[in-house]
PDB file of N, CA and C in Angstrom:
ATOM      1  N   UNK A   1      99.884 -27.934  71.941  1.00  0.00           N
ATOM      2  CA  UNK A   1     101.164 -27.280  72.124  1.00  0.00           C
ATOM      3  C   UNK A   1     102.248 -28.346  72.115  1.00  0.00           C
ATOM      4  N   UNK A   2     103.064 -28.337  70.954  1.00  0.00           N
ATOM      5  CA  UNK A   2     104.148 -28.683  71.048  1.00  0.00           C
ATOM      6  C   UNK A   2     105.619 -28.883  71.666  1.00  0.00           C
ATOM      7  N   UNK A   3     106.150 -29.433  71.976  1.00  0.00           N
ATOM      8  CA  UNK A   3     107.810 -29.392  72.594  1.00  0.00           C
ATOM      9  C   UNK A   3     108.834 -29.633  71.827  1.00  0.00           C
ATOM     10  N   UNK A   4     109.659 -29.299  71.028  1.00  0.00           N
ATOM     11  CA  UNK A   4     110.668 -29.375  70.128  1.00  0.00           C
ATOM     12  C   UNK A   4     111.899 -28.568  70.503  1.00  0.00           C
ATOM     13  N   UNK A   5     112.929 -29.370  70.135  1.00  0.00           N
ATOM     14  CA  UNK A   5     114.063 -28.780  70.878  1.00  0.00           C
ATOM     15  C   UNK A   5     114.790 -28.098  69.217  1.00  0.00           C
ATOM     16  N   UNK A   6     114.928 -28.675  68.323  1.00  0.00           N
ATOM     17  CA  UNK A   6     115.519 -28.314  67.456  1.00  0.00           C
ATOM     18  C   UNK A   6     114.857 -27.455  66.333  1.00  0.00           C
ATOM     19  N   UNK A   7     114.410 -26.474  66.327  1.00  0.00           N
ATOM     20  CA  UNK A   7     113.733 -25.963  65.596  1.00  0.00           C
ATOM     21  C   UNK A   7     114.249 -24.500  65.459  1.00  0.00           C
ATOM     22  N   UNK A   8     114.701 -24.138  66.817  1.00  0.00           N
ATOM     23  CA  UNK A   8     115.512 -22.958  66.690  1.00  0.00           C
ATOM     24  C   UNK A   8     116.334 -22.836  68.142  1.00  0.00           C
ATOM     25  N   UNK A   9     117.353 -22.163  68.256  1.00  0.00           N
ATOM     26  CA  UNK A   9     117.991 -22.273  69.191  1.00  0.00           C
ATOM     27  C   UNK A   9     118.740 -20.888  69.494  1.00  0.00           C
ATOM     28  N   UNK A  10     118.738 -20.439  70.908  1.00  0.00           N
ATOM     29  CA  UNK A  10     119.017 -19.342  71.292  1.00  0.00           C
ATOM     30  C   UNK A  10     120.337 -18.717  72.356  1.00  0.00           C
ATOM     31  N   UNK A  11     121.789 -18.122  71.629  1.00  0.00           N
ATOM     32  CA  UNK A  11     122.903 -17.925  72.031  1.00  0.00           C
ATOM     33  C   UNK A  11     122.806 -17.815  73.959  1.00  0.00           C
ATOM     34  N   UNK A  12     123.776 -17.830  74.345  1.00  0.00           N
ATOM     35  CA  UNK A  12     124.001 -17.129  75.982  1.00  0.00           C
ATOM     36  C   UNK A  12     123.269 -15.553  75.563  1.00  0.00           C
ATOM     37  N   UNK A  13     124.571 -14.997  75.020  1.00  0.00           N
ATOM     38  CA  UNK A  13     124.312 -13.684  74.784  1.00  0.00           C
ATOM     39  C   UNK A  13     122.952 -13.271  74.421  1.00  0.00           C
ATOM     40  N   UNK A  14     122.348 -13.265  73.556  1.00  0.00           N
ATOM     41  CA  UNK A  14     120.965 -13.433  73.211  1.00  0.00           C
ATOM     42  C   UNK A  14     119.854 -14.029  74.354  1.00  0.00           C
ATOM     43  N   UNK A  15     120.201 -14.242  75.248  1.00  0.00           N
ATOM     44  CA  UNK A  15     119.541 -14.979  76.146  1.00  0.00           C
ATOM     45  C   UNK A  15     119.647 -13.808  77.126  1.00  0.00           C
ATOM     46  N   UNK A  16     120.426 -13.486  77.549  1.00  0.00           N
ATOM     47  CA  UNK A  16     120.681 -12.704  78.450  1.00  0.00           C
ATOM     48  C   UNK A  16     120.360 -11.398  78.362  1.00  0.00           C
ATOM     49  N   UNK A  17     120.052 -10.953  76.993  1.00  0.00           N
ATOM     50  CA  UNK A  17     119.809  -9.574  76.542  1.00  0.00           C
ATOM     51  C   UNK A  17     118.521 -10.142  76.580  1.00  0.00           C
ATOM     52  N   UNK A  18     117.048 -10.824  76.167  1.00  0.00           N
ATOM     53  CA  UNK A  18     116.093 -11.013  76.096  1.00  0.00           C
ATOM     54  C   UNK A  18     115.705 -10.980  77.919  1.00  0.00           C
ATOM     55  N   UNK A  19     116.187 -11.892  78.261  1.00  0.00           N
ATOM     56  CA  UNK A  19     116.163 -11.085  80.167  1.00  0.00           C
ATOM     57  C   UNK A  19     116.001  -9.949  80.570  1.00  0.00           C
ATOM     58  N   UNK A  20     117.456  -9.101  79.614  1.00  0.00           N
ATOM     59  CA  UNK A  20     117.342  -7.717  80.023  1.00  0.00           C
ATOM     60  C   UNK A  20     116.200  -6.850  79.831  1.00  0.00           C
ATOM     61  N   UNK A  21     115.805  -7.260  78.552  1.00  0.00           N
ATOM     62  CA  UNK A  21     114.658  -6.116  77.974  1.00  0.00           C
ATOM     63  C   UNK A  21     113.098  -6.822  79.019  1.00  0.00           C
ATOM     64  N   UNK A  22     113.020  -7.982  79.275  1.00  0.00           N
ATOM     65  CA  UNK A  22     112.303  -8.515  79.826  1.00  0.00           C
ATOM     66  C   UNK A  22     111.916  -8.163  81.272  1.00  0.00           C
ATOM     67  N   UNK A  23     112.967  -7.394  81.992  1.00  0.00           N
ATOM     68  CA  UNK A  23     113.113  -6.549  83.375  1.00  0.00           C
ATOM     69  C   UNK A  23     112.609  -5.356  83.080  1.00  0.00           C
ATOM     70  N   UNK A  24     113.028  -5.057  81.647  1.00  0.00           N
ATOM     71  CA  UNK A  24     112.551  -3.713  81.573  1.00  0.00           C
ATOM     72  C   UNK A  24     111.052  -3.009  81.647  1.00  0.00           C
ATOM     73  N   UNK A  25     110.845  -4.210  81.605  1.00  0.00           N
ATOM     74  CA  UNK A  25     108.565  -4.820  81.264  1.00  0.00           C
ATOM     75  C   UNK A  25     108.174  -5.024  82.529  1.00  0.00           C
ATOM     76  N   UNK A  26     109.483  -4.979  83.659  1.00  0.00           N
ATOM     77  CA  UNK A  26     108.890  -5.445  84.787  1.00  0.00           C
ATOM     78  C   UNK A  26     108.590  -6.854  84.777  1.00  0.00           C
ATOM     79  N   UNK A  27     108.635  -7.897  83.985  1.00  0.00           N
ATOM     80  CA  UNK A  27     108.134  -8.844  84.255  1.00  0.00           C
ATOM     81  C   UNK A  27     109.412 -10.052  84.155  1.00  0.00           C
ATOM     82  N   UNK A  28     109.556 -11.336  84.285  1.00  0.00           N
ATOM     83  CA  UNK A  28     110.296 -12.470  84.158  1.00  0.00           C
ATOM     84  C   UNK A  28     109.827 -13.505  83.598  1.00  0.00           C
ATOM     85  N   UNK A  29     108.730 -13.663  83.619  1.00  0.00           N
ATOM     86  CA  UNK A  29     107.496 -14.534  83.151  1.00  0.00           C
ATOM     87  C   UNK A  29     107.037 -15.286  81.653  1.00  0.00           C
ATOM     88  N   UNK A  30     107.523 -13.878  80.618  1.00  0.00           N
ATOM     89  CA  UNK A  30     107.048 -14.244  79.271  1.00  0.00           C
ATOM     90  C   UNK A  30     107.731 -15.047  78.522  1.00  0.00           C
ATOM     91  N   UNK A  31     107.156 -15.118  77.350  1.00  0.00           N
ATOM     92  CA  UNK A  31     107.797 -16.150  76.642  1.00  0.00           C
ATOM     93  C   UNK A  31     108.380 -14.930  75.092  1.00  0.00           C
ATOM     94  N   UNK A  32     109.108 -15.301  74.451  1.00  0.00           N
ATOM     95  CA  UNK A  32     109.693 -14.382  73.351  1.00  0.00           C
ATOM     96  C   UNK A  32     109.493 -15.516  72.069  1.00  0.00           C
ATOM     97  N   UNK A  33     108.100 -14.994  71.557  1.00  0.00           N
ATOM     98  CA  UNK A  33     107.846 -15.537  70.012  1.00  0.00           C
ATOM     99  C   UNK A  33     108.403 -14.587  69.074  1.00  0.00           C
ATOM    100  N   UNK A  34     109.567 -15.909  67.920  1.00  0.00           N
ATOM    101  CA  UNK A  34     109.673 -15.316  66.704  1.00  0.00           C
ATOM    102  C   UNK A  34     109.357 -16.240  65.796  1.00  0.00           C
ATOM    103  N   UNK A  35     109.142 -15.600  64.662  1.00  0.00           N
ATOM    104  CA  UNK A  35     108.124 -15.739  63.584  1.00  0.00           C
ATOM    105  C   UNK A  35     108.495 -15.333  62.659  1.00  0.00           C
ATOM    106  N   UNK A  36     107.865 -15.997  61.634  1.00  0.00           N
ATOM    107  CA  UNK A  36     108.331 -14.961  59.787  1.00  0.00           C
ATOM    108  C   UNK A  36     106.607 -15.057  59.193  1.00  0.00           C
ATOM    109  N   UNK A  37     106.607 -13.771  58.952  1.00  0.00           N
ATOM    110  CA  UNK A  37     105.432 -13.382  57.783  1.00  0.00           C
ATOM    111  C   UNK A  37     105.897 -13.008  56.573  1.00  0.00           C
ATOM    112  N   UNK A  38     105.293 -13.192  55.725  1.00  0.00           N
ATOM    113  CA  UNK A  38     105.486 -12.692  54.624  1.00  0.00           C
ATOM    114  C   UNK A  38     105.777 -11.044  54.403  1.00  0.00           C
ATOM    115  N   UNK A  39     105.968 -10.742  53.461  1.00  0.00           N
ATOM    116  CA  UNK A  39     106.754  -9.287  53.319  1.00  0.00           C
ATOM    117  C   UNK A  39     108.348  -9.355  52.845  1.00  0.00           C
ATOM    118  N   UNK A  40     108.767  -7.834  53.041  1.00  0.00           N
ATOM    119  CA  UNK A  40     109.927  -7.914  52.460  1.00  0.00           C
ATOM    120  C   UNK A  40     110.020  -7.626  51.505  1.00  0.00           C
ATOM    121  N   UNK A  41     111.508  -6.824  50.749  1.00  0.00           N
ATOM    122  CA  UNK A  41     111.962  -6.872  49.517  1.00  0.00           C
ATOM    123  C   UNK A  41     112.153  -9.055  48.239  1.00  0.00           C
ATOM    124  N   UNK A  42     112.400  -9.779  50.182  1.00  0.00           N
ATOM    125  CA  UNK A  42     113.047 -10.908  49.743  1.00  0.00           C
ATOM    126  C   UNK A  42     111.945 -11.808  49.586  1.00  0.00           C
ATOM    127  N   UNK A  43     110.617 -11.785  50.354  1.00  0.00           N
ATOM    128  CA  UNK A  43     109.528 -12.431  50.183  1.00  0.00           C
ATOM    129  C   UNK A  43     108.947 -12.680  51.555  1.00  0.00           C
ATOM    130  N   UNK A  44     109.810 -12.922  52.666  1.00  0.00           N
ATOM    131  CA  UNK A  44     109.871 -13.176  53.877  1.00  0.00           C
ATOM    132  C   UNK A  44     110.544 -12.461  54.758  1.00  0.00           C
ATOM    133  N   UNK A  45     110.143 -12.097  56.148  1.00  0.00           N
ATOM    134  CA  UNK A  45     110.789 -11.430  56.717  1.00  0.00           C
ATOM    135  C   UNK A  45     110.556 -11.925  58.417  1.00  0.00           C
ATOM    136  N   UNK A  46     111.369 -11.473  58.902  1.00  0.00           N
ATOM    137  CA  UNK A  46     111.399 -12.283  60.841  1.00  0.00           C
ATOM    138  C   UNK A  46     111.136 -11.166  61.640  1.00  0.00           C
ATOM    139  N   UNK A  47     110.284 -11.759  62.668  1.00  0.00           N
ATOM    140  CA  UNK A  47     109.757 -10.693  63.670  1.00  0.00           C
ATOM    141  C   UNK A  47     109.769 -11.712  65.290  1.00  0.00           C
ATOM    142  N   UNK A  48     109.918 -10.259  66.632  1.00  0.00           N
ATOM    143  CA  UNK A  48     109.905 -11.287  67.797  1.00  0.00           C
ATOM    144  C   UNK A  48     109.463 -10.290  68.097  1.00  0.00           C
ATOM    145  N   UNK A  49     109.076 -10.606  69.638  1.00  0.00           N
ATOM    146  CA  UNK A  49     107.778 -10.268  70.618  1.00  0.00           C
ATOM    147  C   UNK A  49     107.650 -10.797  71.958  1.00  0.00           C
ATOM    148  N   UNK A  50     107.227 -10.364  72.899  1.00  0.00           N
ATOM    149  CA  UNK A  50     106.822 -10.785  74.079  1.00  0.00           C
ATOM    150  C   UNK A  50     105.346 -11.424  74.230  1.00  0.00           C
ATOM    151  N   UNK A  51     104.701 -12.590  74.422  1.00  0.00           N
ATOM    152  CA  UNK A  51     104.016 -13.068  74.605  1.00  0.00           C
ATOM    153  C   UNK A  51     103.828 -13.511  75.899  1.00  0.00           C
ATOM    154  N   UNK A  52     102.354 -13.042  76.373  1.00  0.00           N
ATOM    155  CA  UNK A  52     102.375 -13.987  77.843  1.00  0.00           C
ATOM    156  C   UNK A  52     101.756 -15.673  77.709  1.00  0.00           C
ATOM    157  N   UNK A  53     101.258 -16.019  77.188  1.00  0.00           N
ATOM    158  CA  UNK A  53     101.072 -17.274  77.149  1.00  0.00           C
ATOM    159  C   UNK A  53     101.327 -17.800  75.816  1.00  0.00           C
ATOM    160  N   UNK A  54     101.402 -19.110  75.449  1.00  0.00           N
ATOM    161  CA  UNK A  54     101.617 -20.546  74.410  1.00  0.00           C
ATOM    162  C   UNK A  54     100.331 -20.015  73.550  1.00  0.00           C
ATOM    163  N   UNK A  55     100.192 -20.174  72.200  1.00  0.00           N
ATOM    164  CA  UNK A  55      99.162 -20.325  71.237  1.00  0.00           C
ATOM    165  C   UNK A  55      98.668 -22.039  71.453  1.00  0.00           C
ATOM    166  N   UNK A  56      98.172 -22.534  70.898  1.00  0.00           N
ATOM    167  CA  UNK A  56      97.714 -24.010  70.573  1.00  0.00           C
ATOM    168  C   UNK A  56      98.744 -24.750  69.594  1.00  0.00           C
ATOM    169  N   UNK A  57      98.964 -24.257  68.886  1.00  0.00           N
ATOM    170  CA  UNK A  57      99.824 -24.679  67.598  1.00  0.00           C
ATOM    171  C   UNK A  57     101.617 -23.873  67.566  1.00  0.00           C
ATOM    172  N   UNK A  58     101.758 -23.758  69.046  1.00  0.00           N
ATOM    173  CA  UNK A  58     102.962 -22.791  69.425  1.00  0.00           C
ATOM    174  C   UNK A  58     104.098 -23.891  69.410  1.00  0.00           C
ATOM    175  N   UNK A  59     105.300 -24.211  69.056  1.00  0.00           N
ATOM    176  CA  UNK A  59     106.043 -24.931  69.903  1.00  0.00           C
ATOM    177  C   UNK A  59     107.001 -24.016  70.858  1.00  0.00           C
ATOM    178  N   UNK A  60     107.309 -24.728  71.933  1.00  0.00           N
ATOM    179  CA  UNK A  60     107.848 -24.001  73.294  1.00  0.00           C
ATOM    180  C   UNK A  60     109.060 -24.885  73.182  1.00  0.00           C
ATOM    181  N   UNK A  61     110.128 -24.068  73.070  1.00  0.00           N
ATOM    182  CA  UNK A  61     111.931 -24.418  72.874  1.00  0.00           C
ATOM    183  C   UNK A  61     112.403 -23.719  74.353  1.00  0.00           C
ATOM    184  N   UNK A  62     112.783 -24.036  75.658  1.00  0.00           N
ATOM    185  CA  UNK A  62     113.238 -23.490  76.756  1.00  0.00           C
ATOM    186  C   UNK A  62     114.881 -23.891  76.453  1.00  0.00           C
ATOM    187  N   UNK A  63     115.491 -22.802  76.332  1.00  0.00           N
ATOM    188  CA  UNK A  63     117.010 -22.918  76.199  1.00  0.00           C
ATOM    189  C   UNK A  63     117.813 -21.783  76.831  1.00  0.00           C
ATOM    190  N   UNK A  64     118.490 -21.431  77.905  1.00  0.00           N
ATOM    191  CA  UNK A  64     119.476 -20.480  78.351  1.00  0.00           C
ATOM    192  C   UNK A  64     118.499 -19.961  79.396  1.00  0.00           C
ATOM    193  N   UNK A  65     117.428 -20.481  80.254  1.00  0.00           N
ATOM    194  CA  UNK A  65     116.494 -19.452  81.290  1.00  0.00           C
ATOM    195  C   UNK A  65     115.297 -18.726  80.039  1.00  0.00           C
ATOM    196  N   UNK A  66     115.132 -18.826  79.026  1.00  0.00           N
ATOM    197  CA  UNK A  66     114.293 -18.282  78.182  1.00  0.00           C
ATOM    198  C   UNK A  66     113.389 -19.409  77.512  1.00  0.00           C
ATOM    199  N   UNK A  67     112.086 -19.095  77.206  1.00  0.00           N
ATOM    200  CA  UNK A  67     111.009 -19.710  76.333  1.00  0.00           C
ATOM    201  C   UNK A  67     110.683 -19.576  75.557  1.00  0.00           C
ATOM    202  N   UNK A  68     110.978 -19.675  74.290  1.00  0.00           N
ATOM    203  CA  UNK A  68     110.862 -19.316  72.824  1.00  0.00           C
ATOM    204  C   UNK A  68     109.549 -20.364  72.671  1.00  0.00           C
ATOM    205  N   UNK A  69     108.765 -18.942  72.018  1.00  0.00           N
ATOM    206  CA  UNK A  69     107.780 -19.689  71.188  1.00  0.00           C
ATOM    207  C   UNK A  69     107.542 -20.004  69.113  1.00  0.00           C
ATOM    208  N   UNK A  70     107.690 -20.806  68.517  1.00  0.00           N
ATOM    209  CA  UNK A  70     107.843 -20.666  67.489  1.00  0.00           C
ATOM    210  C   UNK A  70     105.882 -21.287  66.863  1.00  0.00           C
ATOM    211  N   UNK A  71     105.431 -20.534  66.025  1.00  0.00           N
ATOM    212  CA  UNK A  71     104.009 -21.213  65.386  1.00  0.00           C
ATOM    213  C   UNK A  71     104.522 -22.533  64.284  1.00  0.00           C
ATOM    214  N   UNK A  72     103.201 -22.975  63.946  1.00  0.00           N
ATOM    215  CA  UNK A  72     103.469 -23.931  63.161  1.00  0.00           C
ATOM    216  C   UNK A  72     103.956 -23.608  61.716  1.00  0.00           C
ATOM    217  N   UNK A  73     103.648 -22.649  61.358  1.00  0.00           N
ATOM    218  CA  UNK A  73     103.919 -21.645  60.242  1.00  0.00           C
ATOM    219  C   UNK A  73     105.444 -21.205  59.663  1.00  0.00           C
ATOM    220  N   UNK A  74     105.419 -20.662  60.963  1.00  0.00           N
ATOM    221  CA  UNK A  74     107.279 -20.446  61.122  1.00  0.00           C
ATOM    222  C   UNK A  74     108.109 -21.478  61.157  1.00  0.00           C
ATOM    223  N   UNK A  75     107.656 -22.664  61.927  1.00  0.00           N
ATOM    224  CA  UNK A  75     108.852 -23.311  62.003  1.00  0.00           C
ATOM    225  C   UNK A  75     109.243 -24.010  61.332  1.00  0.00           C
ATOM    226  N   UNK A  76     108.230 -23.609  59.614  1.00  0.00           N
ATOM    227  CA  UNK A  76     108.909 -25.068  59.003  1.00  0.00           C
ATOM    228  C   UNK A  76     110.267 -23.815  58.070  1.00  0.00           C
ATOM    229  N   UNK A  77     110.271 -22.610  58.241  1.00  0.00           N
ATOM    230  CA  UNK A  77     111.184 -21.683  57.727  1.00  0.00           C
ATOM    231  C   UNK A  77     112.234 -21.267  58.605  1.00  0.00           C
ATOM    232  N   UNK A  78     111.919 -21.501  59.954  1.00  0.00           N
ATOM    233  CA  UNK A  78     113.230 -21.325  60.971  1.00  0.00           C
ATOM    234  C   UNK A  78     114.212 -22.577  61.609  1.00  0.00           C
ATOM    235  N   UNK A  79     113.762 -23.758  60.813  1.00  0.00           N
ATOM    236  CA  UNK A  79     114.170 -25.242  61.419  1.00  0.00           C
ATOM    237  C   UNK A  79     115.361 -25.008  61.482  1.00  0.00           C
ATOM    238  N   UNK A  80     116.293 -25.025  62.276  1.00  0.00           N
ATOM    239  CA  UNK A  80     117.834 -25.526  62.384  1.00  0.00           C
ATOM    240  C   UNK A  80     118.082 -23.552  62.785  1.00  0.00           C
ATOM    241  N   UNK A  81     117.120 -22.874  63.296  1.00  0.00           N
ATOM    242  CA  UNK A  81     117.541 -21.240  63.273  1.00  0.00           C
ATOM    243  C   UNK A  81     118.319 -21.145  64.600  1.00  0.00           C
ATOM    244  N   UNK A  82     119.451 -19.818  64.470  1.00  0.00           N
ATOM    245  CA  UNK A  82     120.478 -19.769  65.673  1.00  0.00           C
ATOM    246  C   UNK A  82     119.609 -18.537  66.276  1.00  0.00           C
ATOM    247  N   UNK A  83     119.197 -17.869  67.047  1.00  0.00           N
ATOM    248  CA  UNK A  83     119.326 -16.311  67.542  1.00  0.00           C
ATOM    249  C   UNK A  83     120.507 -16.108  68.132  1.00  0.00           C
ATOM    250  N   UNK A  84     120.852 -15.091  68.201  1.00  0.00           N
ATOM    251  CA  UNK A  84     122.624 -14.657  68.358  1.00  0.00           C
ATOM    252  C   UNK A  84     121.823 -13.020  68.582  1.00  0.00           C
ATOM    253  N   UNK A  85     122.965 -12.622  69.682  1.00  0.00           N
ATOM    254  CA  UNK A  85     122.775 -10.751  69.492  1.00  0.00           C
ATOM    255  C   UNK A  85     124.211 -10.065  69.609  1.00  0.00           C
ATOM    256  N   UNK A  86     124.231  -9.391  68.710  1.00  0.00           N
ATOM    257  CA  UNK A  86     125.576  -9.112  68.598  1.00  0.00           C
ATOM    258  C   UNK A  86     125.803  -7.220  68.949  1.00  0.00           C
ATOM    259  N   UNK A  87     126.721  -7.004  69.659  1.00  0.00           N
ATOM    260  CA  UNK A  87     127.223  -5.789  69.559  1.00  0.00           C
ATOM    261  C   UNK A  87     128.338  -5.535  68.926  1.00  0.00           C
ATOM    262  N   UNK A  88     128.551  -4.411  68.026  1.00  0.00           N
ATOM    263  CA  UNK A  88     129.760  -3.609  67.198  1.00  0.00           C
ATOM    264  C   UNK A  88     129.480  -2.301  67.477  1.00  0.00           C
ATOM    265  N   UNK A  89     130.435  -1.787  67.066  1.00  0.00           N
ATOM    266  CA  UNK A  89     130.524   0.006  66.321  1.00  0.00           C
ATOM    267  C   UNK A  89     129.507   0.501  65.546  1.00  0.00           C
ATOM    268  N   UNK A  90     129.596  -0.682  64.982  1.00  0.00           N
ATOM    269  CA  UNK A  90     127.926  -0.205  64.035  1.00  0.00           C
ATOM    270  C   UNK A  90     126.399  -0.309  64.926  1.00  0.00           C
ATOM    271  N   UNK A  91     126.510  -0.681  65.838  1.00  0.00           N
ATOM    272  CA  UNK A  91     125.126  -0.812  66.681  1.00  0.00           C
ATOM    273  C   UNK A  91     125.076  -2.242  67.009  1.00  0.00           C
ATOM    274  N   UNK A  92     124.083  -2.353  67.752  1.00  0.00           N
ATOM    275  CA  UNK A  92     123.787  -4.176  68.765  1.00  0.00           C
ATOM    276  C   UNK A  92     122.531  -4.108  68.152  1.00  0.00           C
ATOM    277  N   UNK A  93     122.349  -5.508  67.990  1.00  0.00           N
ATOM    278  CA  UNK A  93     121.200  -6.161  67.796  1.00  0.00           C
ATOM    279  C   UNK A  93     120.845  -7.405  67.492  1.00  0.00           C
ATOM    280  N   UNK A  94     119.947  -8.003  67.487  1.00  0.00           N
ATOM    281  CA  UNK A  94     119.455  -9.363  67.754  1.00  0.00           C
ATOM    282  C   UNK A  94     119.604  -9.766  66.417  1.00  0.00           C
ATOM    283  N   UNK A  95     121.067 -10.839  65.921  1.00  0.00           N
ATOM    284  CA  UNK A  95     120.802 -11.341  64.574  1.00  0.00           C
ATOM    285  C   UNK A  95     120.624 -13.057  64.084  1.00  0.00           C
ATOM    286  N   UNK A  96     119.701 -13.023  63.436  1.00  0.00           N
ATOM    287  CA  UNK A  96     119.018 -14.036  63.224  1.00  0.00           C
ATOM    288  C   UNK A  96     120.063 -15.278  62.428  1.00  0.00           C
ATOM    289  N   UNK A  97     120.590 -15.935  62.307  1.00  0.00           N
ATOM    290  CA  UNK A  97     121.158 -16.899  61.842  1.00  0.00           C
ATOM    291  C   UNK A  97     120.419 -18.449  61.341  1.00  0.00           C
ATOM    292  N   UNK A  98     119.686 -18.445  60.124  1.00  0.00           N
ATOM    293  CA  UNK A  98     119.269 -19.305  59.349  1.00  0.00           C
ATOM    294  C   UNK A  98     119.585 -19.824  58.460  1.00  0.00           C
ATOM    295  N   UNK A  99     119.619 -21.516  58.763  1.00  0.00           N
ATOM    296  CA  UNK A  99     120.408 -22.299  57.446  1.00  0.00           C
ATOM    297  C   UNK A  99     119.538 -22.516  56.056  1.00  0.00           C
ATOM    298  N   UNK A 100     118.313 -22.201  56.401  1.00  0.00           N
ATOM    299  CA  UNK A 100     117.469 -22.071  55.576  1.00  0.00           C
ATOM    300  C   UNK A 100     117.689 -21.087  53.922  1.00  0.00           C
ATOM    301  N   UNK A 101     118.152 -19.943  54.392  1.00  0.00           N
ATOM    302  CA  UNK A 101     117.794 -19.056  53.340  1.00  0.00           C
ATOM    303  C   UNK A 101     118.765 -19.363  52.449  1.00  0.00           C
ATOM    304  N   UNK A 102     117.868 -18.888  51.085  1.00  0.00           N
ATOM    305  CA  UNK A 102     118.525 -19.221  49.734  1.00  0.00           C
ATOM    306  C   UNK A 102     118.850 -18.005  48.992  1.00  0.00           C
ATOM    307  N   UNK A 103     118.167 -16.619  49.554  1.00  0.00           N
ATOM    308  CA  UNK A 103     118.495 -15.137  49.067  1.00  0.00           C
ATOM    309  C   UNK A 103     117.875 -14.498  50.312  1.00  0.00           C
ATOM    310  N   UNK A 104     118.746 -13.180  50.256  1.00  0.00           N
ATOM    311  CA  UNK A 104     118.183 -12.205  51.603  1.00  0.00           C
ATOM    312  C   UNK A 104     118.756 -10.851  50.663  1.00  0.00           C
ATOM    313  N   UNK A 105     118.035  -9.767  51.402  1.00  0.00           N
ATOM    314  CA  UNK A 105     118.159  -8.493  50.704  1.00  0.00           C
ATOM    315  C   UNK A 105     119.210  -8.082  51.586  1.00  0.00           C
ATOM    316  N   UNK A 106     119.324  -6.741  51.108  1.00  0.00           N
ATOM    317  CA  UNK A 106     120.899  -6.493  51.629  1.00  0.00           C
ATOM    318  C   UNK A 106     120.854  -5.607  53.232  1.00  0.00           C
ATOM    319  N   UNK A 107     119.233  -5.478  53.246  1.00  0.00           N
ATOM    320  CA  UNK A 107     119.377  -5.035  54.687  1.00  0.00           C
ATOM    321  C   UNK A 107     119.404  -5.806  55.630  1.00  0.00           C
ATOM    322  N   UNK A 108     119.019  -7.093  55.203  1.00  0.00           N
ATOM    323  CA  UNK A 108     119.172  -8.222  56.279  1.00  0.00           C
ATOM    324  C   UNK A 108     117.635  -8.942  56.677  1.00  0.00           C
ATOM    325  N   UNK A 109     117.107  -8.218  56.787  1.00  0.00           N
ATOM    326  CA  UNK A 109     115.619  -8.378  57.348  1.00  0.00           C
ATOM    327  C   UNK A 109     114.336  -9.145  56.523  1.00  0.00           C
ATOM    328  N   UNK A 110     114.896  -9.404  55.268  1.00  0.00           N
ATOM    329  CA  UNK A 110     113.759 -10.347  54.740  1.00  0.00           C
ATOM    330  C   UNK A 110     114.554 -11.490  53.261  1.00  0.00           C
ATOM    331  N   UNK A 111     114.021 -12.349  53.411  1.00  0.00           N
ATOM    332  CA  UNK A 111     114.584 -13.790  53.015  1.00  0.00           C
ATOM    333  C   UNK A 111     113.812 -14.445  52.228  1.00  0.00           C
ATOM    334  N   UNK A 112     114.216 -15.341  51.537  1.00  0.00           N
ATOM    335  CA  UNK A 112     113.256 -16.100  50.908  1.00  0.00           C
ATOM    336  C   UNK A 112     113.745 -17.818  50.798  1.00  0.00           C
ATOM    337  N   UNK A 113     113.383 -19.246  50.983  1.00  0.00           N
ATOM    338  CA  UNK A 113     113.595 -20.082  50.917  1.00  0.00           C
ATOM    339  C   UNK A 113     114.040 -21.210  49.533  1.00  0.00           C
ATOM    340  N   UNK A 114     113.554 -20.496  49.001  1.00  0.00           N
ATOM    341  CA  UNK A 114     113.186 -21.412  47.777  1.00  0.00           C
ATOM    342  C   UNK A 114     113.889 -20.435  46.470  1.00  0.00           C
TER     343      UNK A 114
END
C-alpha cells in the first residue's frame, strides 16, 4: 500500500458531501475509492464507492478529513485529478476534473487519454 499525495485531490465541498453520504451509512470510518474502468461511449469511464479497507496495490491520498483510495490501474489515468461537487439548477453532483483527458462524450461520464 502506497502513500501519494498527488495523484488526485479532493475539494472542501466534495469533502464534506462524501461525509455527508458517509453518515448516511451510519459509519465515519471508510475510505471513498475512485477508479476508471474501461467502458463508455469515450473508452473510459470513472466510478466511486465506499470501501472499508486499503487493497494491496491501493494508494491512500488523506485530504479534507477523507481517505481516498486510488488502484494502481487508475492512477496512472487520474494523476493530477481534482474531485469537486457541484450544485446548480440543473442538479448536484460529484464532478470529476481531469487534466488528463484528450476526448470525453458529451454526457460527461466517459473519457479517453490518448
Amino acid at each position: 500500500m502506497e502513500t501519494l499525495q498527488n495523484v488526485l485531490t479532493i475539494t472542501p465541498k466534495a469533502a464534506e458531501k462524501t461525509k455527508e453520504f458517509m453518515k448516511q451509512e451510519g459509519r465515519d470510518d471508510l475510505y471513498l475509492r475512485v477508479y476508471v474502468s474501461g467502458g463508455g461511449c469515450a473508452g473510459l469511464s470513472y466510478g466511486m464507492g465506499f470501501e472499508e479497507k486499503a487493497d494491496e496495490d491501493d494508494t491512500v491520498i488523506e485530504e479534507h478529513g477523507i481517505k481516498l483510495l486510488v488502484d494502481s490501474y487508475s492512477s496512472r489515468y487520474l494523476k493530477g485529478t481534482e474531485i469537486d461537487y457541484i450544485e446548480s439548477l440543473m442538479g448536484a453532483g460529484f464532478k470529476i476534473n481531469n487534466p488528463n483527458v484528450t476526448k470525453s462524450c458529451s454526457c460527461g461520464h466517459s473519457f479517453s487519454t490518448e
